[in-house]
N, C-alpha and C. Protein backbone atom coordinates (compact mmCIF):
# COMPACT_ATOMS: atom_id res chain seq x y z
N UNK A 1 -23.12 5.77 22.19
CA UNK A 1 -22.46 6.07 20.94
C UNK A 1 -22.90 7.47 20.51
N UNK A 2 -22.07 8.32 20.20
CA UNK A 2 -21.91 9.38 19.53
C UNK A 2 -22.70 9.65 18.31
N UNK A 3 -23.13 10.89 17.72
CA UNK A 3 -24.39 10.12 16.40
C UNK A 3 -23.05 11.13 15.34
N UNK A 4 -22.16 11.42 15.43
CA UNK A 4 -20.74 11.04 14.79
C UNK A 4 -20.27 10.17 14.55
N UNK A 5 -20.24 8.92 15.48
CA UNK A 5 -19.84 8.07 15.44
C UNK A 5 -20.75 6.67 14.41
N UNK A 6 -21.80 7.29 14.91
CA UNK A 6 -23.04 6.48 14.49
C UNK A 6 -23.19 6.30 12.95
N UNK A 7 -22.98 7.92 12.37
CA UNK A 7 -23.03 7.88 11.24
C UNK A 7 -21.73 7.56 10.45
N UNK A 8 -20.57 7.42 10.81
CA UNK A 8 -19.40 6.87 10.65
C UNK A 8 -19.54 5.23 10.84
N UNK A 9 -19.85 4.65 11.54
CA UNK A 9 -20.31 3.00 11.18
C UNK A 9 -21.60 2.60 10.30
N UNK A 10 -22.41 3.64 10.16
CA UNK A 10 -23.37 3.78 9.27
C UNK A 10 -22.41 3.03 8.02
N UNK A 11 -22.08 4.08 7.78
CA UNK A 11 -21.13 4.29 6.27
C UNK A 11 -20.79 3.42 5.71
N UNK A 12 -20.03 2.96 6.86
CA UNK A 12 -18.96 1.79 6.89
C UNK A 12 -19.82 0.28 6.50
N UNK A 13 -20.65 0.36 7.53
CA UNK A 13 -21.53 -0.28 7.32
C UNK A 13 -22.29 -1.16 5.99
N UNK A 14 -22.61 0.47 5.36
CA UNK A 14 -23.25 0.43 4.14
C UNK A 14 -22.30 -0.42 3.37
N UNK A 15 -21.48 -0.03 3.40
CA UNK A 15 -20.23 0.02 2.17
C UNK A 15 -19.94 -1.65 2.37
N UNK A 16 -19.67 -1.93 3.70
CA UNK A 16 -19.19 -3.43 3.60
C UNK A 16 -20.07 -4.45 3.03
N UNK A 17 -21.78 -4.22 3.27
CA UNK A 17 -23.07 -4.59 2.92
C UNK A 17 -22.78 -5.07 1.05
N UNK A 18 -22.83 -3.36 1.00
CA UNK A 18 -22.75 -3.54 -0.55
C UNK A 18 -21.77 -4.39 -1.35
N UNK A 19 -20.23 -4.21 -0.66
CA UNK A 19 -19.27 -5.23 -0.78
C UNK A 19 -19.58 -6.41 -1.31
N UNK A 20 -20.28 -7.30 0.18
CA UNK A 20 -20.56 -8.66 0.26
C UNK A 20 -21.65 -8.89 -0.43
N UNK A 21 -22.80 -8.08 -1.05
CA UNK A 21 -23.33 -8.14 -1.70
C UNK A 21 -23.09 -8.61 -3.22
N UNK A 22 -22.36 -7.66 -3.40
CA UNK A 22 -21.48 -7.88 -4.62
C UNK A 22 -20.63 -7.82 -5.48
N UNK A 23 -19.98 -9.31 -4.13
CA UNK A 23 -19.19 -10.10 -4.54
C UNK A 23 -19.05 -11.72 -4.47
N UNK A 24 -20.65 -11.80 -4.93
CA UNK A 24 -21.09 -13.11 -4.57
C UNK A 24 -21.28 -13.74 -5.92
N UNK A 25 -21.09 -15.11 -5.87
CA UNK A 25 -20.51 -15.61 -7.57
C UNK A 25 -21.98 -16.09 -7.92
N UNK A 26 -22.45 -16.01 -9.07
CA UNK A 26 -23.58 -16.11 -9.88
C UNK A 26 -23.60 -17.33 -10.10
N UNK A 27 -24.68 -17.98 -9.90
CA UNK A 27 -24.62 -19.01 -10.40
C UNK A 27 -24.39 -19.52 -12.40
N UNK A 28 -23.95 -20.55 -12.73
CA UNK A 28 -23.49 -20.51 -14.01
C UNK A 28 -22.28 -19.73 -14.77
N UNK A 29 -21.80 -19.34 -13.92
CA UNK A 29 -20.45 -18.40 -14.09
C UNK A 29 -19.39 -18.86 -14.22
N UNK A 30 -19.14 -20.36 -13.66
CA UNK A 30 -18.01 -21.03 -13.45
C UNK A 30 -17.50 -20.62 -11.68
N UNK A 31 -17.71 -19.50 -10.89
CA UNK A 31 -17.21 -18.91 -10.06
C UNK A 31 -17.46 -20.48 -8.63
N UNK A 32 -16.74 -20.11 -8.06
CA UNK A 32 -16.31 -21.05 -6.77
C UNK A 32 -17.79 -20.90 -6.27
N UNK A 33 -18.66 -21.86 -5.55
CA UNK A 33 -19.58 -21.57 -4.29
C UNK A 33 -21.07 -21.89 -5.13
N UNK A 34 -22.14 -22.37 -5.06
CA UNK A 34 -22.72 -22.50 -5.92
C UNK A 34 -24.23 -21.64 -4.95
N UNK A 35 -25.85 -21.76 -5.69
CA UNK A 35 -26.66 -20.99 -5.32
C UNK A 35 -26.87 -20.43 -4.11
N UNK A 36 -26.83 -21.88 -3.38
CA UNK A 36 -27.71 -21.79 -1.90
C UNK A 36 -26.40 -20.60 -1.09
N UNK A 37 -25.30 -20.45 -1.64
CA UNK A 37 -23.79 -19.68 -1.00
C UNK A 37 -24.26 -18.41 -1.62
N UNK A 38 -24.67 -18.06 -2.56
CA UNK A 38 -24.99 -16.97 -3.31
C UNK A 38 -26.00 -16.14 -2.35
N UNK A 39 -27.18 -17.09 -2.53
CA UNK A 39 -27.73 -16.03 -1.71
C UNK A 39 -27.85 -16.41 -0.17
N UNK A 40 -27.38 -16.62 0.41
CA UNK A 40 -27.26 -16.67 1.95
C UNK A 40 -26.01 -15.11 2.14
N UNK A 41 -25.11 -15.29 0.94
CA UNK A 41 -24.04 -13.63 1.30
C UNK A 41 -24.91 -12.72 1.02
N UNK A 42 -25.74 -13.05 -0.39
CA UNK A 42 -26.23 -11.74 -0.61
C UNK A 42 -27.83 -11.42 0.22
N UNK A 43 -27.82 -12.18 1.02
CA UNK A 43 -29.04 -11.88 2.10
C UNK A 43 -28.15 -11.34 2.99
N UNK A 44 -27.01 -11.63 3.56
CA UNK A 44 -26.16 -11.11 4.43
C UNK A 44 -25.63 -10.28 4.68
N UNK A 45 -25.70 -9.47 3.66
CA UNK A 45 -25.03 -8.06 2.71
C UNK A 45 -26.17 -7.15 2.69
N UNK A 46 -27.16 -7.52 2.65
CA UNK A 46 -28.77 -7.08 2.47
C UNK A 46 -28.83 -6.58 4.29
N UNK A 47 -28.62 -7.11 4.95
CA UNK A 47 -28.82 -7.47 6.21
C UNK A 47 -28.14 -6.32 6.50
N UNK A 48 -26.58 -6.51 6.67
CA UNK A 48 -25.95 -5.50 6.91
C UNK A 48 -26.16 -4.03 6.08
N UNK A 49 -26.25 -4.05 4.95
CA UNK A 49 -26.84 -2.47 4.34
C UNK A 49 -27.78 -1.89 5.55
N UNK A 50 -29.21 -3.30 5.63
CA UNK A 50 -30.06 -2.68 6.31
C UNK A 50 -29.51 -1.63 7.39
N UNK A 51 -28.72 -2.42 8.08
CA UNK A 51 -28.46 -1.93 9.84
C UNK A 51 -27.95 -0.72 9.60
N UNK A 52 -26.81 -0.76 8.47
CA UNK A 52 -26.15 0.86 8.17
C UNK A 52 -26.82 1.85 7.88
N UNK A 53 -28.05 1.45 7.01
CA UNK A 53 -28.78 2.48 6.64
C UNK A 53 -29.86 3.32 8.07
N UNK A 54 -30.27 1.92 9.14
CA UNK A 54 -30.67 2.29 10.75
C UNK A 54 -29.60 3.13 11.61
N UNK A 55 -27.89 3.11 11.16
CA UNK A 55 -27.47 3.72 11.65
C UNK A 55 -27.27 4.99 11.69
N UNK A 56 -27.13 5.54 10.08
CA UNK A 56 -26.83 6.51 9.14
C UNK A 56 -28.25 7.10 10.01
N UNK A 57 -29.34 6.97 10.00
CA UNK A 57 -30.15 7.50 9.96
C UNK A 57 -30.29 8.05 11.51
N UNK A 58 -30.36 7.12 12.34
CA UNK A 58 -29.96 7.54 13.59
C UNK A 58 -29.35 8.73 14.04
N UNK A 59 -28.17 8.67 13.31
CA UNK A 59 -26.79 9.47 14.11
C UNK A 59 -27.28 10.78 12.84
N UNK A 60 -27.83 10.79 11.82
CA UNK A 60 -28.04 12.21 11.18
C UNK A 60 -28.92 13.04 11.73
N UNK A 61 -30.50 11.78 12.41
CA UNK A 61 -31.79 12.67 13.32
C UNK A 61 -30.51 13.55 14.47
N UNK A 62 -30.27 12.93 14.77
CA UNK A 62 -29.42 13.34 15.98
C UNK A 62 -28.58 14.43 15.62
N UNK A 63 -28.10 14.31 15.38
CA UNK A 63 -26.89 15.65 14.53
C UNK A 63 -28.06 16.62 14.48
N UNK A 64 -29.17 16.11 12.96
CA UNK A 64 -30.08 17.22 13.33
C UNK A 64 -30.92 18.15 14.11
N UNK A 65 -30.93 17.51 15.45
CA UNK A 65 -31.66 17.87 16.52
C UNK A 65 -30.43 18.32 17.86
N UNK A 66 -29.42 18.12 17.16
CA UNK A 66 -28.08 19.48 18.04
C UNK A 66 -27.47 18.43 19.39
N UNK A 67 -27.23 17.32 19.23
CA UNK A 67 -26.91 16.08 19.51
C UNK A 67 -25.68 15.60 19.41
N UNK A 68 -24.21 16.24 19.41
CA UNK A 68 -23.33 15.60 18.93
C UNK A 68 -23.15 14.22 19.81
């Protein structure tokens, strides 16, 4: 993988993370899905940020060090 590319699923990455993060229904809200659903997405979302942020970081060392 390309660290263009890298940092382009980074992104993406991030963004979907944060998404699923939050858009997870609170408990006491009335919202569909109750705790144990809450946070299993928003660990899941957590999860994925993580990896984007391993990617982002990746593909920028790289860029920085003349790497396309």
């Amino acid at each position: 993988m390309t660290a263009r590319r890298s940092v382009a699923l980074g992104a993406a990455l991030t963004v979907l993370g944060i998404a699923l993060a939050a858009t997870t229904p609170v408990e006491g809200s009335g919202g569909g899905g109750g705790a144990a659903d809450g946070i299993g997405r928003q660990t899941l979302g957590g999860v994925v940020i993580l990896v984007g942020w391993a990617l982002l970081a990746w593909g920028i060392h790289a860029l920085g060090r003349g790497r396309p």
